[in-house]
N, C-alpha and C. Protein backbone atom coordinates (compact mmCIF):
# COMPACT_ATOMS: atom_id res chain seq x y z
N UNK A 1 -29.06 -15.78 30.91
CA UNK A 1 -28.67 -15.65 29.52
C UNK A 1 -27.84 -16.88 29.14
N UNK A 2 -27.93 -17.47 28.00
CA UNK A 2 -27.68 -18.84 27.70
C UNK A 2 -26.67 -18.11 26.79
N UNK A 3 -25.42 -19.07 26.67
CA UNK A 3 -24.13 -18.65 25.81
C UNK A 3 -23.79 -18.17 24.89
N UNK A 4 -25.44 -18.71 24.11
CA UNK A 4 -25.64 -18.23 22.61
C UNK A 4 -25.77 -16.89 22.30
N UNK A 5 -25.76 -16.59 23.63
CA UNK A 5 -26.58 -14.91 23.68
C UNK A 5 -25.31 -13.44 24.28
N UNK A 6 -24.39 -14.44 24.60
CA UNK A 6 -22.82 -13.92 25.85
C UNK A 6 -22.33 -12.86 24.60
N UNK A 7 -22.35 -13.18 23.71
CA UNK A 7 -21.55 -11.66 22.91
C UNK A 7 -22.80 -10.74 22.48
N UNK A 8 -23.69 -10.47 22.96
CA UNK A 8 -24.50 -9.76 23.01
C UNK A 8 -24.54 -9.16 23.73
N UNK A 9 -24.68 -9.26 25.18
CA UNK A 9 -24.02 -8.63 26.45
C UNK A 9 -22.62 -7.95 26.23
N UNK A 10 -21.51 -8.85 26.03
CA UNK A 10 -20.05 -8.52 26.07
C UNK A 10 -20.36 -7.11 24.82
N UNK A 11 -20.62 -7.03 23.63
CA UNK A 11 -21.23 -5.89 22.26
C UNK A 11 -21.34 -4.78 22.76
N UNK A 12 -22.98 -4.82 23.88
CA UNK A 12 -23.39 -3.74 23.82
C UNK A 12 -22.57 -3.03 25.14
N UNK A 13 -22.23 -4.26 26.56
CA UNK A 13 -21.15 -3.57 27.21
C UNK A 13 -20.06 -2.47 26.57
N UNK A 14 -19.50 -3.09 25.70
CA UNK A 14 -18.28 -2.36 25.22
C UNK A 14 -18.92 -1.28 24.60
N UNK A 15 -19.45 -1.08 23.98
CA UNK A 15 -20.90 0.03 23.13
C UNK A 15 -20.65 0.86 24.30
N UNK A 16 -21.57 0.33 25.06
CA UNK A 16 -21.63 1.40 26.61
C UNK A 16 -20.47 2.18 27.25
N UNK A 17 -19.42 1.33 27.19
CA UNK A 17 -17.94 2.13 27.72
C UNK A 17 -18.02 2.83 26.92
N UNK A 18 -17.77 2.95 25.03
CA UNK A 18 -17.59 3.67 24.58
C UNK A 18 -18.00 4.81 24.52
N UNK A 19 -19.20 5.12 24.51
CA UNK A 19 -20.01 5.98 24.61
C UNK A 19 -19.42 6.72 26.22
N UNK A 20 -19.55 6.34 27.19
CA UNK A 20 -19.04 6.79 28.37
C UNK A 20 -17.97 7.40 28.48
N UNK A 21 -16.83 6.77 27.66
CA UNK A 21 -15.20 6.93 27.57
C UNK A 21 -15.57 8.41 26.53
N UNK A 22 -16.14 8.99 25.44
CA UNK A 22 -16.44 10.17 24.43
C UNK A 22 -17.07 11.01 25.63
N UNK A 23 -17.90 10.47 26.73
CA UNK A 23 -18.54 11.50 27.11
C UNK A 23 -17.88 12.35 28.35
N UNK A 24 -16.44 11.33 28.86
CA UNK A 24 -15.55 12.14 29.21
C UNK A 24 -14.46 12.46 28.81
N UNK A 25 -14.48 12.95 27.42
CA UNK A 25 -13.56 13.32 26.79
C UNK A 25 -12.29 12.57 26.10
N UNK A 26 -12.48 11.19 26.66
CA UNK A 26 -11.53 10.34 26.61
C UNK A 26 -11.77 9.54 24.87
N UNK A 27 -11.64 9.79 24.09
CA UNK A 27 -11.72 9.56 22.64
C UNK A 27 -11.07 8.34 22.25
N UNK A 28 -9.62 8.43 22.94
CA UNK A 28 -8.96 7.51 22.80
C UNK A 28 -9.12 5.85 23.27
N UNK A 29 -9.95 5.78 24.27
CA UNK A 29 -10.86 4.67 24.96
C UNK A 29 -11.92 4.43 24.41
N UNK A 30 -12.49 5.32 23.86
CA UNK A 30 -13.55 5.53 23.01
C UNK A 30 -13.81 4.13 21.84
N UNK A 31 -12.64 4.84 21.02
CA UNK A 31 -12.12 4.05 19.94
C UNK A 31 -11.16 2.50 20.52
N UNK A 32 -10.83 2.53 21.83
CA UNK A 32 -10.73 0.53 21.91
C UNK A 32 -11.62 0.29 22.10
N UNK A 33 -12.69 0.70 22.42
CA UNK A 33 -14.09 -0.17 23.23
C UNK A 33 -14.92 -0.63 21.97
N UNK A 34 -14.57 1.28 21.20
CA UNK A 34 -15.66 0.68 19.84
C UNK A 34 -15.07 -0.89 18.96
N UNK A 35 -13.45 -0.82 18.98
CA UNK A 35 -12.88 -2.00 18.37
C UNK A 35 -13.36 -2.95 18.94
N UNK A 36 -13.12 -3.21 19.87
CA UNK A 36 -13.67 -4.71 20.63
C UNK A 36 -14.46 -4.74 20.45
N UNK A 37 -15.71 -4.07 20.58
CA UNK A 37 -17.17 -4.51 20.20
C UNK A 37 -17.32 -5.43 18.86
N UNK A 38 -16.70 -4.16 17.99
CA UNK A 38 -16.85 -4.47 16.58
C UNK A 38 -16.23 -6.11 16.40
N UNK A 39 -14.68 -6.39 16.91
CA UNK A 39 -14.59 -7.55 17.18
C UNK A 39 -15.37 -8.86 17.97
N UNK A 40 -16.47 -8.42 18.53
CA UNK A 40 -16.81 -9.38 19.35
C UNK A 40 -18.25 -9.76 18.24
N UNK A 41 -18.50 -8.60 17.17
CA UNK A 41 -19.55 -9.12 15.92
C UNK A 41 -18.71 -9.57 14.91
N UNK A 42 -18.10 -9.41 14.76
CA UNK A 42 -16.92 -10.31 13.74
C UNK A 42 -17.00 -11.29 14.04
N UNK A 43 -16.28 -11.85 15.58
CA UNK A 43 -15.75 -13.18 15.67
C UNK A 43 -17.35 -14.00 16.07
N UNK A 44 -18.33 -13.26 15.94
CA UNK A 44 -19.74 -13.90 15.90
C UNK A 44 -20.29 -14.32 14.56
N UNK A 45 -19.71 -13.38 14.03
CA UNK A 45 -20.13 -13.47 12.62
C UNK A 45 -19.50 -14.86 12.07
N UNK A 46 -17.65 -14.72 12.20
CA UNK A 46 -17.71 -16.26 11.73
C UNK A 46 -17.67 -17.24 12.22
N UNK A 47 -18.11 -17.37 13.53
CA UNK A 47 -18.59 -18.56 14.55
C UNK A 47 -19.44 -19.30 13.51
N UNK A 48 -20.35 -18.22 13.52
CA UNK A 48 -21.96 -18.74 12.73
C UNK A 48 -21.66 -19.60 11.43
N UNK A 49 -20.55 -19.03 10.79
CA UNK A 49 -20.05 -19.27 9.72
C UNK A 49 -19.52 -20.83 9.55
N UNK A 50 -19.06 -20.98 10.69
CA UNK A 50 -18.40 -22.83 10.77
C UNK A 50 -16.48 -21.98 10.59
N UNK A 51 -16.47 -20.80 11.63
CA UNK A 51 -14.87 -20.52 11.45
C UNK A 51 -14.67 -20.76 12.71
N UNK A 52 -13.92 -21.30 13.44
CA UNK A 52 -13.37 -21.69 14.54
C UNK A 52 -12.03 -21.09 14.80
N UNK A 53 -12.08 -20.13 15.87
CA UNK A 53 -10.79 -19.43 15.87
C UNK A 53 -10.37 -19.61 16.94
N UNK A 54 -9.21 -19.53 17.24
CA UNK A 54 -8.26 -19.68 18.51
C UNK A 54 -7.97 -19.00 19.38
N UNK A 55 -8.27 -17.68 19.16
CA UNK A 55 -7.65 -16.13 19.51
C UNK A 55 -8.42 -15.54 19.93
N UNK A 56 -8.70 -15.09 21.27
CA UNK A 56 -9.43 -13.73 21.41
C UNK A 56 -9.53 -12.17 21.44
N UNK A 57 -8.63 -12.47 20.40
CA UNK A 57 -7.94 -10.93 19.54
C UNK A 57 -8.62 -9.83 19.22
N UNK A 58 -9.57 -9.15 19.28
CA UNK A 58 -10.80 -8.06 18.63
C UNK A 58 -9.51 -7.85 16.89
N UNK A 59 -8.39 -7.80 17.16
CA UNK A 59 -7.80 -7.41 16.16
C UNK A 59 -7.20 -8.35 15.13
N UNK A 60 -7.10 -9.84 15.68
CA UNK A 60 -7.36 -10.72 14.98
C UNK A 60 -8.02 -10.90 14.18
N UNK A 61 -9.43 -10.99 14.89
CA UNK A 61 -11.22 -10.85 14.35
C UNK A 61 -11.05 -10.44 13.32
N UNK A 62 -10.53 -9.06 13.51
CA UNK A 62 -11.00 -8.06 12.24
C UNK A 62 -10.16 -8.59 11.20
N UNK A 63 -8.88 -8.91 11.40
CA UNK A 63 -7.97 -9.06 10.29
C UNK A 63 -8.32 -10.04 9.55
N UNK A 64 -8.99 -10.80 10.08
CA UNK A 64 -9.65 -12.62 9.23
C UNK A 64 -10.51 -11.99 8.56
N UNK A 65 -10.81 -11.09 9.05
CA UNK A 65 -12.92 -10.64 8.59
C UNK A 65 -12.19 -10.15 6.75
N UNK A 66 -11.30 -9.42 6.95
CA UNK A 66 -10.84 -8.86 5.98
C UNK A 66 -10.77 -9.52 4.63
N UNK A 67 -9.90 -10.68 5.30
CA UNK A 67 -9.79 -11.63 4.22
C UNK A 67 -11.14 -13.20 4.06
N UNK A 68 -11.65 -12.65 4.77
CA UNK A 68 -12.64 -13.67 4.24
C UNK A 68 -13.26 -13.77 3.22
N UNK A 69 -13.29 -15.03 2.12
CA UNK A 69 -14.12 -14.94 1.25
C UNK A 69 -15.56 -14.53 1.11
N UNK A 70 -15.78 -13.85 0.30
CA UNK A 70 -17.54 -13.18 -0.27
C UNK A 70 -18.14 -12.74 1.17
N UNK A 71 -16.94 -11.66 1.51
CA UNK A 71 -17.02 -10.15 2.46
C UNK A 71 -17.29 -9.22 1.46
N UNK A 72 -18.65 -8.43 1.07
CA UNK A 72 -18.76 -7.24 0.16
C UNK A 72 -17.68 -6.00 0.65
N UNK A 73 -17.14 -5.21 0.01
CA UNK A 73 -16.52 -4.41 -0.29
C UNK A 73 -16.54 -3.25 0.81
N UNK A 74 -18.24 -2.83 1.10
CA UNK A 74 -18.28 -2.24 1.97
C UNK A 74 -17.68 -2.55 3.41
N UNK A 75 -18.02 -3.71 4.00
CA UNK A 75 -18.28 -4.22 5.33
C UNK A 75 -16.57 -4.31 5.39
N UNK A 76 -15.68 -5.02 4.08
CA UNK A 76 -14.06 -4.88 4.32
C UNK A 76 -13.77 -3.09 4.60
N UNK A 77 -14.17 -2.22 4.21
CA UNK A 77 -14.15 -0.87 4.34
C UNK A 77 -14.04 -0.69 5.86
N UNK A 78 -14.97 -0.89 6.38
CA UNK A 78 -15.36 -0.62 7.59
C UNK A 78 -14.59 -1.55 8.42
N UNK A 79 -14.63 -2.34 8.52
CA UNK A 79 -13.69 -2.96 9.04
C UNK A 79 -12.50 -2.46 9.24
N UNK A 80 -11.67 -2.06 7.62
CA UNK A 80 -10.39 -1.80 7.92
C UNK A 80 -10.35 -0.61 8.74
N UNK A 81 -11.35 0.27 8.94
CA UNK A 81 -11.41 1.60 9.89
C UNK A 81 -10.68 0.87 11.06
N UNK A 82 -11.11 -0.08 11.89
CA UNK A 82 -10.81 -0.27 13.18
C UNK A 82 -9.40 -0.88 13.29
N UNK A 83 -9.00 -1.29 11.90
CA UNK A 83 -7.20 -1.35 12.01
C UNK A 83 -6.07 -0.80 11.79
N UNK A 84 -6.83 0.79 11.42
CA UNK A 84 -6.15 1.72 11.11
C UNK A 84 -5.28 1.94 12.25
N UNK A 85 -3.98 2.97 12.05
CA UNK A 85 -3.83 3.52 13.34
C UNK A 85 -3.46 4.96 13.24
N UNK A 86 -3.94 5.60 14.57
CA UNK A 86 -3.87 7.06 14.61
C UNK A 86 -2.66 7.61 14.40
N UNK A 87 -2.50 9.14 14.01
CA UNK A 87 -2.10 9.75 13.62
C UNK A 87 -1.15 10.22 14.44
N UNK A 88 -0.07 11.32 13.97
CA UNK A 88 1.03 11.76 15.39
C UNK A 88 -0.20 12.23 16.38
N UNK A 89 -1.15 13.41 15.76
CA UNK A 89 -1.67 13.54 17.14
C UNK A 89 -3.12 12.39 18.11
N UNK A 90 -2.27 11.32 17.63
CA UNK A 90 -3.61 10.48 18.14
C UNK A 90 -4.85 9.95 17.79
N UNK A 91 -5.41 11.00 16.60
CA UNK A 91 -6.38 11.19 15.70
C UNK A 91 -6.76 9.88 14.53
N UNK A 92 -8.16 9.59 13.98
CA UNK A 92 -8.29 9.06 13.02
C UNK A 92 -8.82 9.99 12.04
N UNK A 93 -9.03 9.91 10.87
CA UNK A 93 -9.21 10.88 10.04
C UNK A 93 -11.23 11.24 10.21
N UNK A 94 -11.02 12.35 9.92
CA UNK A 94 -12.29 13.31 11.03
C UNK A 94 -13.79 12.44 10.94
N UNK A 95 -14.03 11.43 9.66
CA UNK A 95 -15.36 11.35 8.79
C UNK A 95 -15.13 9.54 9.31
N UNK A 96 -14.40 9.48 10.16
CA UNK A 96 -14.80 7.83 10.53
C UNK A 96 -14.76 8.10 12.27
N UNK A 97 -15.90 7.21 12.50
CA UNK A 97 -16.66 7.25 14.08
C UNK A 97 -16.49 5.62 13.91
N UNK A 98 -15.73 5.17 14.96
CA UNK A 98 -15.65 3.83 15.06
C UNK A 98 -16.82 3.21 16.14
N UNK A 99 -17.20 4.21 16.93
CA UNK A 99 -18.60 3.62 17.67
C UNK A 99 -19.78 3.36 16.58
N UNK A 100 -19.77 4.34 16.33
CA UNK A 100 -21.28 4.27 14.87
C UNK A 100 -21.06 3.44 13.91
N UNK A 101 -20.11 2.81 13.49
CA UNK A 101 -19.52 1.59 12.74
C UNK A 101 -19.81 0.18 13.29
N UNK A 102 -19.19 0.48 14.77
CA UNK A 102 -19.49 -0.88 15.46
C UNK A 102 -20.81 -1.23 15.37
N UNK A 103 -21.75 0.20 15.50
CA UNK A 103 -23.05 -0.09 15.82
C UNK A 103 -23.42 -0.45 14.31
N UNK A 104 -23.64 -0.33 13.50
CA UNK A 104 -23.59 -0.32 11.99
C UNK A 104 -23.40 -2.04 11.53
N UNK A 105 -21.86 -2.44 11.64
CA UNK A 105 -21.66 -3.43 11.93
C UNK A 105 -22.02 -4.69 12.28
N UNK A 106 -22.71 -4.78 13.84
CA UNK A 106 -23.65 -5.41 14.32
C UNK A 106 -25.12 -5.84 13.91
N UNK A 107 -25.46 -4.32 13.22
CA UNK A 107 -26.95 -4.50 12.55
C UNK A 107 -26.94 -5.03 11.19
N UNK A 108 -25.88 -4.53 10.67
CA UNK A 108 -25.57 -5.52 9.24
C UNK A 108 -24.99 -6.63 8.88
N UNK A 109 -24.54 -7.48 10.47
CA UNK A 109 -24.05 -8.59 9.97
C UNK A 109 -24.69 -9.55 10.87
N UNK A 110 -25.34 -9.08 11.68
CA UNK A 110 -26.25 -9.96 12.81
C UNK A 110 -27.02 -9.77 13.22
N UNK A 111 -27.69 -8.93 12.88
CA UNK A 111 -29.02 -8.08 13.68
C UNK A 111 -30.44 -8.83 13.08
N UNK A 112 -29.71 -9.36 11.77
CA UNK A 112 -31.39 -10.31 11.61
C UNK A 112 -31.16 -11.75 11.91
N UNK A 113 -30.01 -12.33 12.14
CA UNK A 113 -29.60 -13.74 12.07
C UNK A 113 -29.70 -13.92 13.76
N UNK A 114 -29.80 -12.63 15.25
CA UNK A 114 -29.58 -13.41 16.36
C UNK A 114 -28.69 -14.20 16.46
């Protein structure tokens, strides 16, 4: 696999924990794995873009993504899901799945560009 291709691997890895981390109950792992992912299509996204970043932050990522110019409305939405933070009991609010986002994510901001 040639370099161009390394956050594609690193994506669906973290995808995979996540999914693994829900299927033992562990929710809370769940939701870093889904972040990082989601960060690792962000900071792809503005690679592509001509953004050169310094940081290998997943939470960085997201926070630039936020403010980037002519980001539609939705994709800042979703995004801000993964910088939310949980609740006293740990919780994000019931109607956001940060795996299905990541996956979401990926297909809507790179899934036709490779």
């Amino acid at each position: 696999m040639n370099a161009k291709e390394l956050w594609k691997l690193e994506y669906q890895n973290e995808i995979d924990r996540a999914f693994a981390a829900r299927l033992l109950g562990n929710e809370g792992m769940a939701r870093v794995c889904a972040r990082r992912a989601a960060g690792i299509v962000v900071e792809e996204y503005l690679k592509r873009r001509g953004f050169a970043n310094q940081t290998h932050s997943a939470y960085d990522h997201l926070s630039i993504f936020t403010n980037f110019p002519n980001i539609d409305q939705k994709h800042k939405k979703i995004v801000g899901h993964f910088l939310l933070r949980v609740d006293k009991n740990h919780k994000l609010p019931s109607d956001i799945d940060l795996i299905n986002e990541a996956i979401w994510l990926e297909k809507s901001l790179l899934d036709n560009t490779n």
